[in-house]
N, C-alpha and C. Protein backbone atom coordinates (compact mmCIF):
# COMPACT_ATOMS: atom_id res chain seq x y z
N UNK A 1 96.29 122.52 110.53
CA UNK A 1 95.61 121.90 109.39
C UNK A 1 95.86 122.72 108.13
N UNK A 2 96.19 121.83 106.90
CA UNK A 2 96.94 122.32 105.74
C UNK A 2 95.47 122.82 105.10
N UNK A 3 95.70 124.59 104.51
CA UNK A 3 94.47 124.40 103.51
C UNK A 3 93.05 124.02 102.82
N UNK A 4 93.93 122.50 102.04
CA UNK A 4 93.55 122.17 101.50
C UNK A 4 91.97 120.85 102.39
N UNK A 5 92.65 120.79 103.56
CA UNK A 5 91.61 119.96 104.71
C UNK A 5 90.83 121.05 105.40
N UNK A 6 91.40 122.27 105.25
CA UNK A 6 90.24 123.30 106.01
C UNK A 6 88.93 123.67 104.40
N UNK A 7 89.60 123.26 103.20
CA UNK A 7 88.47 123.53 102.22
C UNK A 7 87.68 122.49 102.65
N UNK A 8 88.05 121.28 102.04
CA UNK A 8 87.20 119.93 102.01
C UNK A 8 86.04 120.06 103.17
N UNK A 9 86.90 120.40 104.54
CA UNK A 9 85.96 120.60 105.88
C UNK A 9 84.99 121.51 105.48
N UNK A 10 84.51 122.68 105.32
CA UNK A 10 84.06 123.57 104.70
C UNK A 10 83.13 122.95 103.85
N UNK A 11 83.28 122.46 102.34
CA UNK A 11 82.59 122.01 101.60
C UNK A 11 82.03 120.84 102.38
N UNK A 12 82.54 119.80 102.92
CA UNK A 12 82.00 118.83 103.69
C UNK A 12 80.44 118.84 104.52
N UNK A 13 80.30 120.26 104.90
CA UNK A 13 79.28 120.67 105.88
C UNK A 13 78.61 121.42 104.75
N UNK A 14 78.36 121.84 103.62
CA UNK A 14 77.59 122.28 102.71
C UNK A 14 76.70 120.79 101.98
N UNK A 15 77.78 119.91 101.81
CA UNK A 15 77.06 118.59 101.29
C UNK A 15 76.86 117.76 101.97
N UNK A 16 76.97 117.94 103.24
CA UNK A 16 76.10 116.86 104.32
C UNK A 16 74.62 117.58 103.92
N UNK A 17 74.52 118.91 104.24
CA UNK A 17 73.32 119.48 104.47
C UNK A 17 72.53 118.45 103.06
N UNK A 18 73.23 118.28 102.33
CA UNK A 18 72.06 118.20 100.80
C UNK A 18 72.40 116.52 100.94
N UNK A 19 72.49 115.81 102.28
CA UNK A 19 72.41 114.55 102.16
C UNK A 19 73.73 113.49 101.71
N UNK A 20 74.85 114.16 101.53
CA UNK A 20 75.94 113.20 101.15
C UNK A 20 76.95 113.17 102.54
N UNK A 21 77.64 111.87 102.40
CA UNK A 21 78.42 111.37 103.87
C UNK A 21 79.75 111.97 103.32
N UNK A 22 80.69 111.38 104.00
CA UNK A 22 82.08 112.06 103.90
C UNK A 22 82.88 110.89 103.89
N UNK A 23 83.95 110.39 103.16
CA UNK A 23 85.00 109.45 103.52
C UNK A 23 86.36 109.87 103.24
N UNK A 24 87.21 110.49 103.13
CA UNK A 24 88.29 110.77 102.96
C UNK A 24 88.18 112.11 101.98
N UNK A 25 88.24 112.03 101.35
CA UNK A 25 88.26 113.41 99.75
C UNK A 25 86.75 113.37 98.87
N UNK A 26 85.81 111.69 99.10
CA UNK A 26 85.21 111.77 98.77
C UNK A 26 83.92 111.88 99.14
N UNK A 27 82.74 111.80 99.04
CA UNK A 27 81.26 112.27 99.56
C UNK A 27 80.34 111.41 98.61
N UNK A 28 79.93 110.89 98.97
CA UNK A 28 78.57 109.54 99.22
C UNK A 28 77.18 110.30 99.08
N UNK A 29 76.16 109.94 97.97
CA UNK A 29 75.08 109.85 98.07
C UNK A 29 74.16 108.56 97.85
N UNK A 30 73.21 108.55 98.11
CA UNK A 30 72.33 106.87 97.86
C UNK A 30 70.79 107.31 97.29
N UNK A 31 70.54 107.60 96.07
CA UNK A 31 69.44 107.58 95.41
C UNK A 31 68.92 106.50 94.56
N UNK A 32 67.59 106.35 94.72
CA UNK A 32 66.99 105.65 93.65
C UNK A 32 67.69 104.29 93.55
N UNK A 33 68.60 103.81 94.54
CA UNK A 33 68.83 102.43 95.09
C UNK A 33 70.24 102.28 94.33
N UNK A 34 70.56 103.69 93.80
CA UNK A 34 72.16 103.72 93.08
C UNK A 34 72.79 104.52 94.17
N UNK A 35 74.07 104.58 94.02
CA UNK A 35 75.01 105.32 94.38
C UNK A 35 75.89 106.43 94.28
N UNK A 36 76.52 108.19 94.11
CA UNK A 36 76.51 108.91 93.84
C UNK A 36 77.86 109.06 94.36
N UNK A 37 79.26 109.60 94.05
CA UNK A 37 80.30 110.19 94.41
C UNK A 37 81.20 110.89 93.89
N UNK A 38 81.32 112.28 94.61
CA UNK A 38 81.95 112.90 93.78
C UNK A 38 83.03 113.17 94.88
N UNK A 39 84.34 112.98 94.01
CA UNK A 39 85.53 113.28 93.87
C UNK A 39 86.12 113.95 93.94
N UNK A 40 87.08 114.63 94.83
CA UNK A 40 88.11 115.36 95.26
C UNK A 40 89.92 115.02 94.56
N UNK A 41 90.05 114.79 93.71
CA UNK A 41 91.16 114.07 92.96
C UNK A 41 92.35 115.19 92.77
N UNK A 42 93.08 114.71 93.86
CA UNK A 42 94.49 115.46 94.15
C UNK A 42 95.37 115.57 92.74
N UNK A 43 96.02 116.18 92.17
CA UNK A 43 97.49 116.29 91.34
C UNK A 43 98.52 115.21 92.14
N UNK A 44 98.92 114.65 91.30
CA UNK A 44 100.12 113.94 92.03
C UNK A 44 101.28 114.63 91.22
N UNK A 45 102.32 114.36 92.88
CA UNK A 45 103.81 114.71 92.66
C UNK A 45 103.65 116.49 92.43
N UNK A 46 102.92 117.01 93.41
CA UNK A 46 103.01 118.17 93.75
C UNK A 46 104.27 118.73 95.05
N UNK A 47 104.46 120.09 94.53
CA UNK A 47 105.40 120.03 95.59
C UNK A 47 104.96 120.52 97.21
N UNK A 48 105.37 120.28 97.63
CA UNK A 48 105.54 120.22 99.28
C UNK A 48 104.47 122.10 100.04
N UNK A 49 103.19 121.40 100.14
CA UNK A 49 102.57 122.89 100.80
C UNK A 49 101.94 123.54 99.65
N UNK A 50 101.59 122.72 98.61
CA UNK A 50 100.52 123.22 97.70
C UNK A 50 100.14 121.69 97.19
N UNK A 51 98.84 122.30 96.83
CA UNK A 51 97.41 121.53 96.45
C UNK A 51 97.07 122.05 94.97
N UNK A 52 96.90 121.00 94.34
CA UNK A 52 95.85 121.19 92.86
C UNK A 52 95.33 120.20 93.05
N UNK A 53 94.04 120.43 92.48
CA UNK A 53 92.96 119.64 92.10
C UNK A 53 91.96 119.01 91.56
N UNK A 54 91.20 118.55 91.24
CA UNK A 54 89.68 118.39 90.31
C UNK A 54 89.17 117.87 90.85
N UNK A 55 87.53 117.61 90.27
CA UNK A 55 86.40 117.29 90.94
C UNK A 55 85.80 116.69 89.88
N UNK A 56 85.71 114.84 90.37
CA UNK A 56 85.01 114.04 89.34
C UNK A 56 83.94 113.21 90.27
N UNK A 57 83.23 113.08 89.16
CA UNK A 57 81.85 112.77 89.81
C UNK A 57 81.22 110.85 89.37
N UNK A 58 80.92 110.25 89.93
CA UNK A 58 80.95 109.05 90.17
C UNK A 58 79.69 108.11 90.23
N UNK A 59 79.10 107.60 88.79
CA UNK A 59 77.35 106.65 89.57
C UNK A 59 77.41 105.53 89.24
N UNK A 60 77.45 104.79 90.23
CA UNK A 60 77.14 103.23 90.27
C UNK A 60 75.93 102.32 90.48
N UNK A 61 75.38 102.08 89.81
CA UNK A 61 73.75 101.18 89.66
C UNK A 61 73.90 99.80 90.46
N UNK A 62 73.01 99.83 91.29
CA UNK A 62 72.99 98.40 91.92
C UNK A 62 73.04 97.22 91.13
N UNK A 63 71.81 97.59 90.19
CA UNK A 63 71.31 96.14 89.71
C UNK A 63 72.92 95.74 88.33
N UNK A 64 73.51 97.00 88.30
CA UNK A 64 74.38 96.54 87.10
C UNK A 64 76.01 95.95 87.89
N UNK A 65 75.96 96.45 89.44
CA UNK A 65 76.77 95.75 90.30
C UNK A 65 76.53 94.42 90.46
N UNK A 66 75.41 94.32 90.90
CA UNK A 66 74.54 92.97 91.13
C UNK A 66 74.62 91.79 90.14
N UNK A 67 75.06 92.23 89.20
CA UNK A 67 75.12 91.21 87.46
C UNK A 67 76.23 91.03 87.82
N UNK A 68 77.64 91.66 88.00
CA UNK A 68 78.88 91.40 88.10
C UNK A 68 79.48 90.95 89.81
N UNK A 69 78.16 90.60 90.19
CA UNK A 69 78.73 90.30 91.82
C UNK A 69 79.48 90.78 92.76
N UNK A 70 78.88 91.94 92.31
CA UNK A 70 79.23 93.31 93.58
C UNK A 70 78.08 93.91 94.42
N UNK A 71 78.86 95.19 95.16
CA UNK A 71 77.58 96.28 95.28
C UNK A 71 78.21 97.71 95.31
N UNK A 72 77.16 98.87 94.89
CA UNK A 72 77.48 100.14 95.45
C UNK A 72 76.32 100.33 96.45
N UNK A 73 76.70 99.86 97.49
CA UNK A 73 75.73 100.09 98.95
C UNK A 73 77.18 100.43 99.40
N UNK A 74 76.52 101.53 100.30
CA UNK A 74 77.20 102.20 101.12
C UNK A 74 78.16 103.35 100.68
N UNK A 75 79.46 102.94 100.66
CA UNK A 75 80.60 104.05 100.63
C UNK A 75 81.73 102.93 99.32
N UNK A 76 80.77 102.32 98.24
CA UNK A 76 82.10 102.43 96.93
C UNK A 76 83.33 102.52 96.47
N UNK A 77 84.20 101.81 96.25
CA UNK A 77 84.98 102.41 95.72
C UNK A 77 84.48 103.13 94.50
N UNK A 78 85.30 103.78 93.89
CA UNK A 78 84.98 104.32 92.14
C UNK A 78 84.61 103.50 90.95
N UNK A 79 86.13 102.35 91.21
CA UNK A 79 86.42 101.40 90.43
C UNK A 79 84.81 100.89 90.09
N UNK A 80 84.22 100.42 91.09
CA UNK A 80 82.50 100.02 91.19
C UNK A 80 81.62 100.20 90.43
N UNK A 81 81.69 101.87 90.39
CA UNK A 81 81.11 102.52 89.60
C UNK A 81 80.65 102.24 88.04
N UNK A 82 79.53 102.73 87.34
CA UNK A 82 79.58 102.37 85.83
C UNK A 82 79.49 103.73 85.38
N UNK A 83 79.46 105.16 86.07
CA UNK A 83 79.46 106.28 84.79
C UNK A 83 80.41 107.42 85.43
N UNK A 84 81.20 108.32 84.66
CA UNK A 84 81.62 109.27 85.32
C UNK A 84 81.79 110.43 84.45
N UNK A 85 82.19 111.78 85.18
CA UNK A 85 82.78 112.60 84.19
C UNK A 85 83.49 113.76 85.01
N UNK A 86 84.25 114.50 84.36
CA UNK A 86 85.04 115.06 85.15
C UNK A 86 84.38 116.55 84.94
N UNK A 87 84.71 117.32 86.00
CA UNK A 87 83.45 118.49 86.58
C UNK A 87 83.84 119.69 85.36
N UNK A 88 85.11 119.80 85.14
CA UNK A 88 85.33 120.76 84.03
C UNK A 88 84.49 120.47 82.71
N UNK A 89 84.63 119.48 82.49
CA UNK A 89 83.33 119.68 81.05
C UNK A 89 81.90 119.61 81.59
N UNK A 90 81.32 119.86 82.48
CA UNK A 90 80.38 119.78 82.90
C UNK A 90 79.74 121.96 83.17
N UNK A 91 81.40 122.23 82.95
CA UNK A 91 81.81 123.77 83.17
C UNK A 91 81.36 124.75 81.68
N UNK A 92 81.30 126.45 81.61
CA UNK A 92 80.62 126.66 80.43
C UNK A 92 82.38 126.25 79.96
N UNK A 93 83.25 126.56 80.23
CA UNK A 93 84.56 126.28 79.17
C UNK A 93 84.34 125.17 78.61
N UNK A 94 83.39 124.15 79.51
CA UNK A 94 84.24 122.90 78.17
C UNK A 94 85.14 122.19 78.52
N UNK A 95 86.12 122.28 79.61
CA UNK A 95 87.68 121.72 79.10
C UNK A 95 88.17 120.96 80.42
N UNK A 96 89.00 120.44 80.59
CA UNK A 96 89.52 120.06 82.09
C UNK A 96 90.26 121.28 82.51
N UNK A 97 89.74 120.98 84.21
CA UNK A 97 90.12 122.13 84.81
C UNK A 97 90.69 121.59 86.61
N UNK A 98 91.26 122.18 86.78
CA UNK A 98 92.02 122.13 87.83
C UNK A 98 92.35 123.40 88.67
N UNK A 99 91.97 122.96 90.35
CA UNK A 99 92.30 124.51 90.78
C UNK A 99 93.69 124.04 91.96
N UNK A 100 94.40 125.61 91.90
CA UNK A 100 95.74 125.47 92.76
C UNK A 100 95.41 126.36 93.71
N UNK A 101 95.28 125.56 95.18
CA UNK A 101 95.44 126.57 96.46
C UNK A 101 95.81 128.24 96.33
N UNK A 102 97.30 127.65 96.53
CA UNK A 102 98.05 129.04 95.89
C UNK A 102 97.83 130.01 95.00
N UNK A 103 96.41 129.68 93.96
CA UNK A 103 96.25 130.65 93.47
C UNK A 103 95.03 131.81 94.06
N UNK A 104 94.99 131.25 95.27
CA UNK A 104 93.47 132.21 95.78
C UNK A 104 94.04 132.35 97.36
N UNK A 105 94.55 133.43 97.37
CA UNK A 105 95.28 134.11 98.95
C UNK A 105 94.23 134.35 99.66
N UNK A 106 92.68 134.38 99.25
CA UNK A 106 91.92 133.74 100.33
C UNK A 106 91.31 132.91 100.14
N UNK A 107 90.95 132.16 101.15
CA UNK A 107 90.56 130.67 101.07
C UNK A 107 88.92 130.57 100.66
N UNK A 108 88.31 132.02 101.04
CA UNK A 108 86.73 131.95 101.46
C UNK A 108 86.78 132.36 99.70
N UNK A 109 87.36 132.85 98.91
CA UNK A 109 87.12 132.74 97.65
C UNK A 109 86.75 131.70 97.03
N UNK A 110 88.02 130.72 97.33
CA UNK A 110 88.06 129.20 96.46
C UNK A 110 86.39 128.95 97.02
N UNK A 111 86.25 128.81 98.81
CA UNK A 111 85.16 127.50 98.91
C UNK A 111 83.81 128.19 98.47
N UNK A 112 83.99 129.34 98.17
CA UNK A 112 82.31 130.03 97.53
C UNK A 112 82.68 129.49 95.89
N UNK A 113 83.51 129.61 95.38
CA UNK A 113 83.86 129.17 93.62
C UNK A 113 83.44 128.00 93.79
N UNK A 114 84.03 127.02 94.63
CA UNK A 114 83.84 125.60 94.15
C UNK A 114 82.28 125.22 95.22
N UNK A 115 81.76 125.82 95.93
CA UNK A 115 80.55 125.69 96.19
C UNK A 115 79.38 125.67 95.47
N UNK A 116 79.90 126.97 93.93
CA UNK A 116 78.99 127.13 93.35
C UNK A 116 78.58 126.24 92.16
N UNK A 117 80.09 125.67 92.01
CA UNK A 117 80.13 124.61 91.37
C UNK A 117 79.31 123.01 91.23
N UNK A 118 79.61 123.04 93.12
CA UNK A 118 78.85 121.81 93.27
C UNK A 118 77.15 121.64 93.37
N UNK A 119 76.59 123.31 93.79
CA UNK A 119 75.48 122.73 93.86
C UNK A 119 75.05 123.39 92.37
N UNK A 120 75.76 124.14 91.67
CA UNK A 120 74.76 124.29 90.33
C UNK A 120 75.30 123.61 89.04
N UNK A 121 76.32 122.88 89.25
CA UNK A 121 76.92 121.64 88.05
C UNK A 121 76.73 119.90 88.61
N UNK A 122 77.51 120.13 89.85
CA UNK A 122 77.52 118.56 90.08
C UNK A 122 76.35 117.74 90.63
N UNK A 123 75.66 118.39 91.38
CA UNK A 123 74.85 118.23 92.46
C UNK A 123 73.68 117.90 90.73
N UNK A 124 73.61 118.53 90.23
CA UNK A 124 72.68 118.49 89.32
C UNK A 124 72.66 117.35 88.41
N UNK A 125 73.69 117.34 88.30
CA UNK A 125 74.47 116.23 87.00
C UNK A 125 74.18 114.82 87.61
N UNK A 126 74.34 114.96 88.94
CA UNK A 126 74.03 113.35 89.47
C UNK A 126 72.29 113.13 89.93
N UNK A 127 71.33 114.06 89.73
CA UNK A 127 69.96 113.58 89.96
C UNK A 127 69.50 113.81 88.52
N UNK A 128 70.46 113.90 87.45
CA UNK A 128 70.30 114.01 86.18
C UNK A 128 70.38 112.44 85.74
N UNK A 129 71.42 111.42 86.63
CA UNK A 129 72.03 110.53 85.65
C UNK A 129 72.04 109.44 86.79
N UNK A 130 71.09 109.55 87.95
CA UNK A 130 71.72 108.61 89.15
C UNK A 130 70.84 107.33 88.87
N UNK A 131 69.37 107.40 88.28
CA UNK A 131 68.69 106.64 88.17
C UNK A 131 69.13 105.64 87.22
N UNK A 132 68.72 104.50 87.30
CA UNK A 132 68.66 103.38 85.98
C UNK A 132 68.18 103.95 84.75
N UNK A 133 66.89 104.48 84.87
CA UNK A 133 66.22 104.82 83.56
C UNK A 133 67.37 105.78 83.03
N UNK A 134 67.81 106.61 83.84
CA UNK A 134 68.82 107.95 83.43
C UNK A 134 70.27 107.12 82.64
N UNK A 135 70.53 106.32 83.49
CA UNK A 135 71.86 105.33 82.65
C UNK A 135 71.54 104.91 81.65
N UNK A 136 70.10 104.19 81.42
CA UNK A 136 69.68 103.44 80.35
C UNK A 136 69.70 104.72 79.03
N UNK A 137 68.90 105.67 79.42
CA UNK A 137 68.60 106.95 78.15
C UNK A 137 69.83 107.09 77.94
N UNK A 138 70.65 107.33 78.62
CA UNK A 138 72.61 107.91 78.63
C UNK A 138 73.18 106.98 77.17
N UNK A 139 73.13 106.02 77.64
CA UNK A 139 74.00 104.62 76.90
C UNK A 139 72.95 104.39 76.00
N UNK A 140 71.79 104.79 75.51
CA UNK A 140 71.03 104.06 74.32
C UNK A 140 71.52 105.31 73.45
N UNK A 141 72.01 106.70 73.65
CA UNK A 141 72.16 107.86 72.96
C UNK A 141 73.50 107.75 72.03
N UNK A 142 74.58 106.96 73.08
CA UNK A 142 75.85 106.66 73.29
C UNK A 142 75.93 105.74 71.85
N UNK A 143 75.27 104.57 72.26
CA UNK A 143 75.01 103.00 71.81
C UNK A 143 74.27 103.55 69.59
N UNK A 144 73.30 104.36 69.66
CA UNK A 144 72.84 104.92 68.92
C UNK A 144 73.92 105.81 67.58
N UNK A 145 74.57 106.72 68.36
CA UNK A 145 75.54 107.61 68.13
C UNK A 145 76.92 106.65 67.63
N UNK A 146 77.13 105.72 67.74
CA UNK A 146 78.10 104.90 67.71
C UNK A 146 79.70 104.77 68.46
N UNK A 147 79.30 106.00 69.60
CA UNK A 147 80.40 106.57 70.31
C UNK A 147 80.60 105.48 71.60
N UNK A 148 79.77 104.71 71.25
CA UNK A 148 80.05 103.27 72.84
C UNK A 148 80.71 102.73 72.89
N UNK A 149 82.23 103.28 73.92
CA UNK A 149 83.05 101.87 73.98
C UNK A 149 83.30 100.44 74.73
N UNK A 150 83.94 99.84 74.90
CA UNK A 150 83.63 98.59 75.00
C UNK A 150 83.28 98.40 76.73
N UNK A 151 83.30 99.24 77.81
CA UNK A 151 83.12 99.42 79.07
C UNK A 151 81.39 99.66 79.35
N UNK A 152 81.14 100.52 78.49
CA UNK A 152 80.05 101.46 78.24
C UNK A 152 79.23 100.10 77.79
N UNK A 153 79.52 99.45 77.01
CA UNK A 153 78.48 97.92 76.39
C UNK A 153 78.65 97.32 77.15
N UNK A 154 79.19 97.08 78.10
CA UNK A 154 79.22 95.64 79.12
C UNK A 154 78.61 96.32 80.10
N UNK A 155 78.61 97.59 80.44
CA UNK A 155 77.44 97.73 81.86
C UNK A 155 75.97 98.08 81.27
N UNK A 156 76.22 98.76 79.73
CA UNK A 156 74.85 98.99 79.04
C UNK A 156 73.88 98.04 79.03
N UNK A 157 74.58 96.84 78.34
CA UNK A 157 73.50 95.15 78.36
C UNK A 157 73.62 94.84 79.51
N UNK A 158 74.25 94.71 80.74
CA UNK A 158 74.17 93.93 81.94
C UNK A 158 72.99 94.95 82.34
N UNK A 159 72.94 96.22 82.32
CA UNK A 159 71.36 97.05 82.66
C UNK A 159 70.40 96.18 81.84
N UNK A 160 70.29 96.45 80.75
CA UNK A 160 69.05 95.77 79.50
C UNK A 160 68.63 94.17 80.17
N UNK A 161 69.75 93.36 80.38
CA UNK A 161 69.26 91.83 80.55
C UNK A 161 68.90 91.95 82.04
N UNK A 162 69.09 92.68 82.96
CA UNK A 162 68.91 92.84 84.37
C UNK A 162 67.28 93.15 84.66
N UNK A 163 66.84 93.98 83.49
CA UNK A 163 65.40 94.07 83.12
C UNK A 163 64.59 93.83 82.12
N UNK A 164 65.44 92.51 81.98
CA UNK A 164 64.58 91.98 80.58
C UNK A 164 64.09 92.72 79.28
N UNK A 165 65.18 93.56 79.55
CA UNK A 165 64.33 94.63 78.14
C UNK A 165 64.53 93.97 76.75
N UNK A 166 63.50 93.86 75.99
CA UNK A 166 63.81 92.39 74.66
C UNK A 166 64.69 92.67 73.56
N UNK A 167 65.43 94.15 73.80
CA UNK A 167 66.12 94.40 72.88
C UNK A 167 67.53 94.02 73.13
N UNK A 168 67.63 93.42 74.41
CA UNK A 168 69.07 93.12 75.06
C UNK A 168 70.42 92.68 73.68
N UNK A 169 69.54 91.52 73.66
CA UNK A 169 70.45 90.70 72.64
C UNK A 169 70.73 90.90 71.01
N UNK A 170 69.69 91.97 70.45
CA UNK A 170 70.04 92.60 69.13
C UNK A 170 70.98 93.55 69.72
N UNK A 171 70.87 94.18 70.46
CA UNK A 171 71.88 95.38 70.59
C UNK A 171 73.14 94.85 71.42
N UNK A 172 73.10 93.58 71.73
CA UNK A 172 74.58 93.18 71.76
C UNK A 172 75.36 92.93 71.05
N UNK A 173 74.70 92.30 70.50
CA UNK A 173 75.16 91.73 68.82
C UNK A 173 75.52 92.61 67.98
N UNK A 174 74.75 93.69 67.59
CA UNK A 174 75.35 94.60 67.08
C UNK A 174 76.61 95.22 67.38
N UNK A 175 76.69 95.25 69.06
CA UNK A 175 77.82 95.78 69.07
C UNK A 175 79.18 95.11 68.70
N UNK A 176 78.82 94.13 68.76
CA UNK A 176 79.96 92.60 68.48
C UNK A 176 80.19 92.86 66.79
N UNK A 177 79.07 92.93 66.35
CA UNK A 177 79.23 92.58 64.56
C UNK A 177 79.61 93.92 63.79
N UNK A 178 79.77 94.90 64.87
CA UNK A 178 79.85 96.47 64.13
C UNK A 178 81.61 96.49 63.95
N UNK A 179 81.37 97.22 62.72
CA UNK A 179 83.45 96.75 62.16
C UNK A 179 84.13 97.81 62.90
N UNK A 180 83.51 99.03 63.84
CA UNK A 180 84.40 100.05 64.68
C UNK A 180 84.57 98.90 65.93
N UNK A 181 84.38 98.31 66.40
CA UNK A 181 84.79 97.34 67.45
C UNK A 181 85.62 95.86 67.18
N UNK A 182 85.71 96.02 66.16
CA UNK A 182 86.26 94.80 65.59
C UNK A 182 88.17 94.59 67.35
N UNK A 183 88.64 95.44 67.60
CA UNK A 183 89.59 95.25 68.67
C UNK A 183 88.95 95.11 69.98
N UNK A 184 87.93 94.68 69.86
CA UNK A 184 86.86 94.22 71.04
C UNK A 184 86.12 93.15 71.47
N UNK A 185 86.26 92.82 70.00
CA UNK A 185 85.55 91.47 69.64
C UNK A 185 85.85 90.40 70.07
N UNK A 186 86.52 90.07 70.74
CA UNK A 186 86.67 88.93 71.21
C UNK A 186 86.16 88.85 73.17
N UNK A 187 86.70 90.10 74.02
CA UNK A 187 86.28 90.20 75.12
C UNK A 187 84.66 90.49 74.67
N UNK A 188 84.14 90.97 73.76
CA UNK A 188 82.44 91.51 73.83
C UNK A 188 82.14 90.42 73.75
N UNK A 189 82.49 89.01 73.25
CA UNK A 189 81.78 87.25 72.41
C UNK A 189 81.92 87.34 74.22
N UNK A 190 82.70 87.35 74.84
CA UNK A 190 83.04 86.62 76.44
C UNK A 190 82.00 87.26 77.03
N UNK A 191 81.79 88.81 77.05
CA UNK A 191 80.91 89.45 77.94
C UNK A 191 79.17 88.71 77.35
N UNK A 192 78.79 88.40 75.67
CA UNK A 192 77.69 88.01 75.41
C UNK A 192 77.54 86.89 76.23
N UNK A 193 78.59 85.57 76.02
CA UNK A 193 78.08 84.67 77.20
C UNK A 193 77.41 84.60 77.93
N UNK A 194 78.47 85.56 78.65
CA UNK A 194 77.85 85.51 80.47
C UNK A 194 76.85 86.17 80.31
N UNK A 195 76.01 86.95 79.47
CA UNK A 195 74.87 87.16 79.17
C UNK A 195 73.73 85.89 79.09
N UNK A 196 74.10 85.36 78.26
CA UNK A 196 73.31 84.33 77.82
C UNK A 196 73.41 83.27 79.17
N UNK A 197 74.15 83.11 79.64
CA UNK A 197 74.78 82.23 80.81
C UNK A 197 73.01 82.73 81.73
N UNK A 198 73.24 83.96 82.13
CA UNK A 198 72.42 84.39 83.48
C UNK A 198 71.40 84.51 82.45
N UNK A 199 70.70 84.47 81.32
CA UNK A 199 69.33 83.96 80.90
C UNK A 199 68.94 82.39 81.55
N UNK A 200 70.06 81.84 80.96
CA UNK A 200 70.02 80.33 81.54
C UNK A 200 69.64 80.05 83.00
N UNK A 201 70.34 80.83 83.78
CA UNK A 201 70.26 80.52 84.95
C UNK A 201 68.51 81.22 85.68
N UNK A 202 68.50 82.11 84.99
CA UNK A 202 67.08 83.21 85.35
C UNK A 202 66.35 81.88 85.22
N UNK A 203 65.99 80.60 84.28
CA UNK A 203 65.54 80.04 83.81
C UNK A 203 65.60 78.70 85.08
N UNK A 204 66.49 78.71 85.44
CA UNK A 204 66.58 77.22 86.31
C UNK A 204 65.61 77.56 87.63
């Protein structure tokens, strides 16, 4: 066994203990009726007997699956997902970061480094942001700030109209009528619809 499957194994049995499953590179949590995964994300087109890596972290909201006729029950893909971020800015540097096997000739180095990582950055970051209310505060800061792009507004209002919150439809609109989105504007009129669509239907 290469390495890089004797780390994962290793870390694997640190985050079962704190409740997450295992599927390939990635690890599964289920809080607050959302979904939690963080990421093991290989380098591609590495050469032959070395490993680089990063660690991105993954939350998907039921009820904002549920609007788009999905789910994150169970084991997710990513794609699913509505929030992420990658573990290096979550780091004091700041920056994206990536670690190479090869650079730690022992192994029990790396899995104490990136152990410490997970339970005092990531592990944190996702009972920071796993909840609805936590997505909702996230994206009204976002939405506020004017830094929301057009991904970020279509799961933002599918949260808002999912709970009737009455501000749904001014703050869609806004985002539609604001002149930094103007190269959006036409998929955001499609996403308001189907907004208005599932009022309609809430209604039948």
């Amino acid at each position: 066994m290469d390495s890089y499957k004797l780390l994962l194994n290793t870390l694997a049995k640190m985050l079962k203990s704190r409740g997450f499953m295992r599927k390939g590179n990635k690890f599964y949590i289920t809080k607050e009726n959302n979904c939690a995964i963080i990421d093991f994300q290989k380098e591609r087109g590495h050469e032959p007997g070395e490993r680089t890596f990063t660690i991105n972290i993954y939350i998907g909201s039921e009820r904002v699956a549920n609007f788009f006729g999905s789910s994150v029950k169970g084991t997710p893909g990513v794609e699913l997902c509505h929030w992420d971020e990658r573990v290096g800015y979550l780091l004091p540097q700041n920056k994206d970061v990536w670690w190479r096997i090869s650079d730690y000739p022992d192994l029990t180095q790396l899995e104490k480094e990136l152990e410490q990582v997970l339970v005092n950055y990531c592990i944190p970051e996702i009972d920071n942001n796993i909840s609805d209310a936590s997505l909702e505060k996230t994206w009204r800061a976002r939405f506020s700030a004017g830094i929301m792009h057009f991904t970020e507004y279509k799961f933002f209002t599918a949260l808002l109209k999912s709970y009737n919150r009455p501000d749904w439809l001014a703050l869609a609109t806004a985002f539609i009528e604001s002149p930094l989105n103007k190269n959006a504007k036409r998929i955001a009129l499609d996403h308001l619809e189907h907004l208005q669509e599932s009022v309609e239907e809430g209604r039948n």
